[in-house]
Each structure stands twice: as C-alpha cells, then as structure tokens.
Protein backbone atom coordinates (compact mmCIF):
# COMPACT_ATOMS: atom_id res chain seq x y z
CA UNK A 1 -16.36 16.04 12.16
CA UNK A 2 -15.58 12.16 12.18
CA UNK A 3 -12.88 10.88 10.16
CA UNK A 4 -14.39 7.86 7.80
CA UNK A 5 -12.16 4.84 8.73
CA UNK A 6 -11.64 2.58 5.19
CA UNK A 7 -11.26 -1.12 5.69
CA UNK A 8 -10.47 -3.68 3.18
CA UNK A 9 -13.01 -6.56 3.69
CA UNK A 10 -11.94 -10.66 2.89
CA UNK A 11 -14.59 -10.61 -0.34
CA UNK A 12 -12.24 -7.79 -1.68
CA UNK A 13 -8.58 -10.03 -0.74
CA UNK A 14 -10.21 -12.82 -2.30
CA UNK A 15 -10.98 -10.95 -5.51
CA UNK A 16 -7.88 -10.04 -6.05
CA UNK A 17 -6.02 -12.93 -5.45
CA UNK A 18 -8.67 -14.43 -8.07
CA UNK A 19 -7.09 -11.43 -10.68
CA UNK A 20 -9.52 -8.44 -9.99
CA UNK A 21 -7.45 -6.11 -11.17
CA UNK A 22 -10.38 -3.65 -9.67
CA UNK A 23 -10.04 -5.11 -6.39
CA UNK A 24 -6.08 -5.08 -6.65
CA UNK A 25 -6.98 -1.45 -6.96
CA UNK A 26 -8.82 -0.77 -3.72
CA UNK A 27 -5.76 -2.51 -1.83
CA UNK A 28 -3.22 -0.18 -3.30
CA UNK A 29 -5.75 2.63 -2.76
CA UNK A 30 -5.70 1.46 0.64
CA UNK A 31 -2.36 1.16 1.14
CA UNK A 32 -0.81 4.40 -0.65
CA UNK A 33 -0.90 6.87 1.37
CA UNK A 34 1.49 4.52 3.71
CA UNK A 35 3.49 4.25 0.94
CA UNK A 36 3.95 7.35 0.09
CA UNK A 37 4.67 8.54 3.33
CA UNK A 38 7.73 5.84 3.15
CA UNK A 39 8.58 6.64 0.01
CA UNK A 40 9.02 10.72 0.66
CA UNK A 41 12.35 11.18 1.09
CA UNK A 42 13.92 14.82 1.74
CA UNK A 43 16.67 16.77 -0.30
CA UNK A 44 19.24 19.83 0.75
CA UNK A 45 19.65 22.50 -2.07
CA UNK A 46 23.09 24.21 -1.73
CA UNK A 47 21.62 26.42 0.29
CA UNK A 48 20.83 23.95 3.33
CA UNK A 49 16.84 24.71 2.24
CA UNK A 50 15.10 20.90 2.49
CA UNK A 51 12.83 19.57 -0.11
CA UNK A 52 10.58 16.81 -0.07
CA UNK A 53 10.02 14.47 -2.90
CA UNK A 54 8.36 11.08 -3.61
CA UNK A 55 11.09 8.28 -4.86
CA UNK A 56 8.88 6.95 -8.13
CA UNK A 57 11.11 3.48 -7.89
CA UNK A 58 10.84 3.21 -4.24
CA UNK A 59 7.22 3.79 -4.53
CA UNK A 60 7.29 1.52 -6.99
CA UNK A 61 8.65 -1.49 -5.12
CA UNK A 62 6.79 -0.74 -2.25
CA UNK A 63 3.56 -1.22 -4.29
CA UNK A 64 4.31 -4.44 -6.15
CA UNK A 65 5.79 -5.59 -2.63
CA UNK A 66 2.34 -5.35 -1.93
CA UNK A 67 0.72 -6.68 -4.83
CA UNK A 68 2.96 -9.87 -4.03
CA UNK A 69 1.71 -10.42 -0.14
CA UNK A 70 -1.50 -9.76 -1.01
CA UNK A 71 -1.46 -13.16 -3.72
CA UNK A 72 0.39 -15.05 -1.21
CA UNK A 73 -1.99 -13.90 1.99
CA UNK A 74 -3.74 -17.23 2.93
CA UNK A 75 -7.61 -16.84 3.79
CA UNK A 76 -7.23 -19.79 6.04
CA UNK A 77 -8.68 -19.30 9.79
CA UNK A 78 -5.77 -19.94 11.83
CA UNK A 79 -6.12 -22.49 14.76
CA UNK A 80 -5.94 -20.95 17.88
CA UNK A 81 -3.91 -22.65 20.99
C-alpha cells in the first residue's frame, strides 16, 4: 500500500498569511509530526530505564516559530540567474 504524500499548496500560504486561522491550521498539521519528533526528548528513571516524552514549551516554540515564517514567507517568484 502507497503512502499518501500531503503537500501544502501557495492558495493555502496565502490564506494564512491573509489570517485563516483554518489554513494556519493545515500548516501546523503539516508540520507537527516534525515537531514533535524534535520536541521528544528522552528521560533516565533511577533505574537507567529511558522514557520518552514530548517538551509542551519546546513544542510550543517550535510551532509559533512556525506560525512566524510562515507570515513572513514572501510569495514572490524569485529571479533566476
């Protein structure tokens, strides 16, 4: 079975750089599990056992870090040299 590949399209980065707060959600969406992944971080008990866990400020950061790039993302063509 085929994995369904998710893309964001330009009409969806426009939208929310307009305020969609819908289409703000399809980027996060889009982007979480990434940031999960970054934000799993792994603790020792006293017995040396590890245990994963998901930083809620890191993840945090990481999503209004993207929230940010995504209103200052330009939908410019760039000139090519």
């Amino acid at each position: 079975m085929r994995r369904k590949t998710r893309t964001l399209n330009a009409k969806t980065i426009a939208a929310a750089k307009r305020g969609n707060v819908a289409a703000m959600e399809k980027i996060l969406d889009y982007f979480r599990p990434k940031l999960v992944k970054k934000a799993t971080l792994t603790m020792y008990d006293c017995y040396g056992m590890p245990h994963a866990y998901i930083n809620r400020d890191l993840l945090d950061r990481l999503e209004r870090r993207v929230i940010w790039a995504t209103m200052e993302y330009s939908m410019k063509p760039r000139n090519k040299k």
